[in-house]
Protein backbone atom coordinates (compact mmCIF):
# COMPACT_ATOMS: atom_id res chain seq x y z
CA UNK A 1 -134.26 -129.53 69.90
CA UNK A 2 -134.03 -133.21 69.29
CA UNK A 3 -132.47 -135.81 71.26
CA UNK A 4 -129.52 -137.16 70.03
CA UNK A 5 -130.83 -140.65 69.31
CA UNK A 6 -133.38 -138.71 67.18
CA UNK A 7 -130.25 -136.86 65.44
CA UNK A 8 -128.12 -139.62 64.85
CA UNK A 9 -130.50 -141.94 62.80
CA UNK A 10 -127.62 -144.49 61.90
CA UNK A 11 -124.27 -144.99 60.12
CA UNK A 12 -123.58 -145.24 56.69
CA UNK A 13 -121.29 -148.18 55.74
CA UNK A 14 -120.25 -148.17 52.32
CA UNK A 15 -116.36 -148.82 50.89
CA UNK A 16 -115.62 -145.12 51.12
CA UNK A 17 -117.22 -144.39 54.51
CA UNK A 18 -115.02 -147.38 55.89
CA UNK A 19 -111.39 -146.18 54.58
CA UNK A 20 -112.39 -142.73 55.75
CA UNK A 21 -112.99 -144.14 59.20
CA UNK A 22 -109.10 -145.29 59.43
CA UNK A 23 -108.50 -141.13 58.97
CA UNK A 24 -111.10 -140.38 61.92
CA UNK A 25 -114.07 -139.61 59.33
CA UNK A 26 -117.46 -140.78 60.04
CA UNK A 27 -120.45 -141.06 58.02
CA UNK A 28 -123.77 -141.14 59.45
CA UNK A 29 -127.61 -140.51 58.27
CA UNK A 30 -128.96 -137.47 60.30
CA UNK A 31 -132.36 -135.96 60.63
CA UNK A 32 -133.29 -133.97 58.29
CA UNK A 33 -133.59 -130.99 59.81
CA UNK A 34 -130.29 -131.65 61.71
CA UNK A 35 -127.96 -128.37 61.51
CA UNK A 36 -124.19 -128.99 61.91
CA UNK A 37 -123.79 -127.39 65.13
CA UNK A 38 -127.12 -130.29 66.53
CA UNK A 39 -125.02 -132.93 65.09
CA UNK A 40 -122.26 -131.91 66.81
CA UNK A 41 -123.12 -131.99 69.87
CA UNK A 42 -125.02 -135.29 69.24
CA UNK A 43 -121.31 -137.54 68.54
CA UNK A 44 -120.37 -135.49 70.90
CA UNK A 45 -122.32 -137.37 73.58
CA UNK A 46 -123.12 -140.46 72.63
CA UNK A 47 -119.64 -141.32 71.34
CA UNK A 48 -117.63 -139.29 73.76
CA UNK A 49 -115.41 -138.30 70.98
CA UNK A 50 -114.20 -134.43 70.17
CA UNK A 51 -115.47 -133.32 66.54
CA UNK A 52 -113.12 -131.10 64.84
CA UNK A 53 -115.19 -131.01 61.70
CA UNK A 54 -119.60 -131.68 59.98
CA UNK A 55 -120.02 -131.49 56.83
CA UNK A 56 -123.64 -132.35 55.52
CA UNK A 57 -125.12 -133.43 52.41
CA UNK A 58 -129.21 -133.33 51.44
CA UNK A 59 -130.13 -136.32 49.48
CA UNK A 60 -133.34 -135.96 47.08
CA UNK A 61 -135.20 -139.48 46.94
CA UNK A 62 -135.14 -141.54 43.68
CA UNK A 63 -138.60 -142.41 41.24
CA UNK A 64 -139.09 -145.67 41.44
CA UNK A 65 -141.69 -147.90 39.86
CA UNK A 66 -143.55 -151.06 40.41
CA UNK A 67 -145.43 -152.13 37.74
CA UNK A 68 -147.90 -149.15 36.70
CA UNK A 69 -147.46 -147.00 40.29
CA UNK A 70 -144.52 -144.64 40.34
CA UNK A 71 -143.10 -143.36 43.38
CA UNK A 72 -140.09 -141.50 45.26
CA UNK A 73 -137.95 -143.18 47.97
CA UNK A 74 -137.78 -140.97 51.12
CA UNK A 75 -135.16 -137.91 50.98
CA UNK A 76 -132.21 -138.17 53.50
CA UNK A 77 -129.36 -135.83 54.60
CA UNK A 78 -126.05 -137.29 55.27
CA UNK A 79 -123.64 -136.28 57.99
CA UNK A 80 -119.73 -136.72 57.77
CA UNK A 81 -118.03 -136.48 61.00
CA UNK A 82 -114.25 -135.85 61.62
CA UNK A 83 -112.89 -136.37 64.59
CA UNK A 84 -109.90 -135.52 67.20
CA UNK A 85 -107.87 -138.79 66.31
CA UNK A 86 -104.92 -137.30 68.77
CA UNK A 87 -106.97 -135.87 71.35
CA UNK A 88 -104.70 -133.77 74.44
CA UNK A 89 -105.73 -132.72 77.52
CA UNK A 90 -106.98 -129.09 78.26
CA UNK A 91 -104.65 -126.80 80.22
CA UNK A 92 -105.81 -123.31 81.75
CA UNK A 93 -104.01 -120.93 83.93
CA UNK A 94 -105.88 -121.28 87.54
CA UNK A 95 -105.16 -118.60 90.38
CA UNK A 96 -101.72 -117.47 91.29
CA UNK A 97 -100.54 -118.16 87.52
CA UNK A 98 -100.31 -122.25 87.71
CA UNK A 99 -101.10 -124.69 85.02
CA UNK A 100 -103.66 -127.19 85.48
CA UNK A 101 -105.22 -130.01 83.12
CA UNK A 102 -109.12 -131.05 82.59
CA UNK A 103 -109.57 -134.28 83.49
CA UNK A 104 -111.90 -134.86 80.36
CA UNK A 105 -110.25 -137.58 78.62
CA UNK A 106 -111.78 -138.15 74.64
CA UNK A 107 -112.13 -141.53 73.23
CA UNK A 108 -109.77 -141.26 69.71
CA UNK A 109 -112.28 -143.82 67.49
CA UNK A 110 -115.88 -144.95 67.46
CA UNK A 111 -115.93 -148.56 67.88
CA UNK A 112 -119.76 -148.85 67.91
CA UNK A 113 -119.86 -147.58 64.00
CA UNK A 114 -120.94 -150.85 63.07
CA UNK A 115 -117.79 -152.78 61.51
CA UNK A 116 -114.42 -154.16 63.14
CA UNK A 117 -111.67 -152.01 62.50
């Protein structure tokens, strides 16, 4: 397995991408051998955020030309993330029947996407 530096290769700022992020949906360029669950648990700890949701996307690379040589542009895969916008603590029963919190605490946005929000 990867690190998650290696995962998450960086995010993917378009028009769509940035209204999405207002609804907890971030887009990102992944490895691309990246499964859902490895991307995961990659936001998971560098953001500090709780994913609810991956979806992914392979990307085939273009033909492009220059002059005489033709070529293809690199294939990617892309990654969108959603995320726990409302995030609550977790309760669980302890011994003797009483209710106790975690005292994980998520972060409810990803301010490091690359654009003010």
């Amino acid at each position: 397995m990867s690190t998650a530096h290696e995962i998450i290769r960086r995010p993917v700022i378009t028009e769509k991408s940035t209204a999405d992020a207002a609804l907890g949906k971030y887009t990102f360029e992944v490895a691309v051998g990246a499964t859902k669950t490895e991307v995961r648990k990659a936001v998971e700890q560098l953001f500090d955020v709780k994913v609810l949701k991956v979806n992914t996307a392979n990307y085939d690379g273009k033909t492009k030309r220059q002059g005489v040589h033709v070529g293809l542009t690199a294939s990617w895969k892309k990654a969108v993330v959603t995320i726990d916008t409302d995030p609550k603590a977790d309760s669980y029963l302890q011994k003797g029947g009483k209710s106790a919190t975690a005292g994980k605490k998520y972060k409810n946005t990803i301010e490091e996407f690359g654009f003010g929000q």
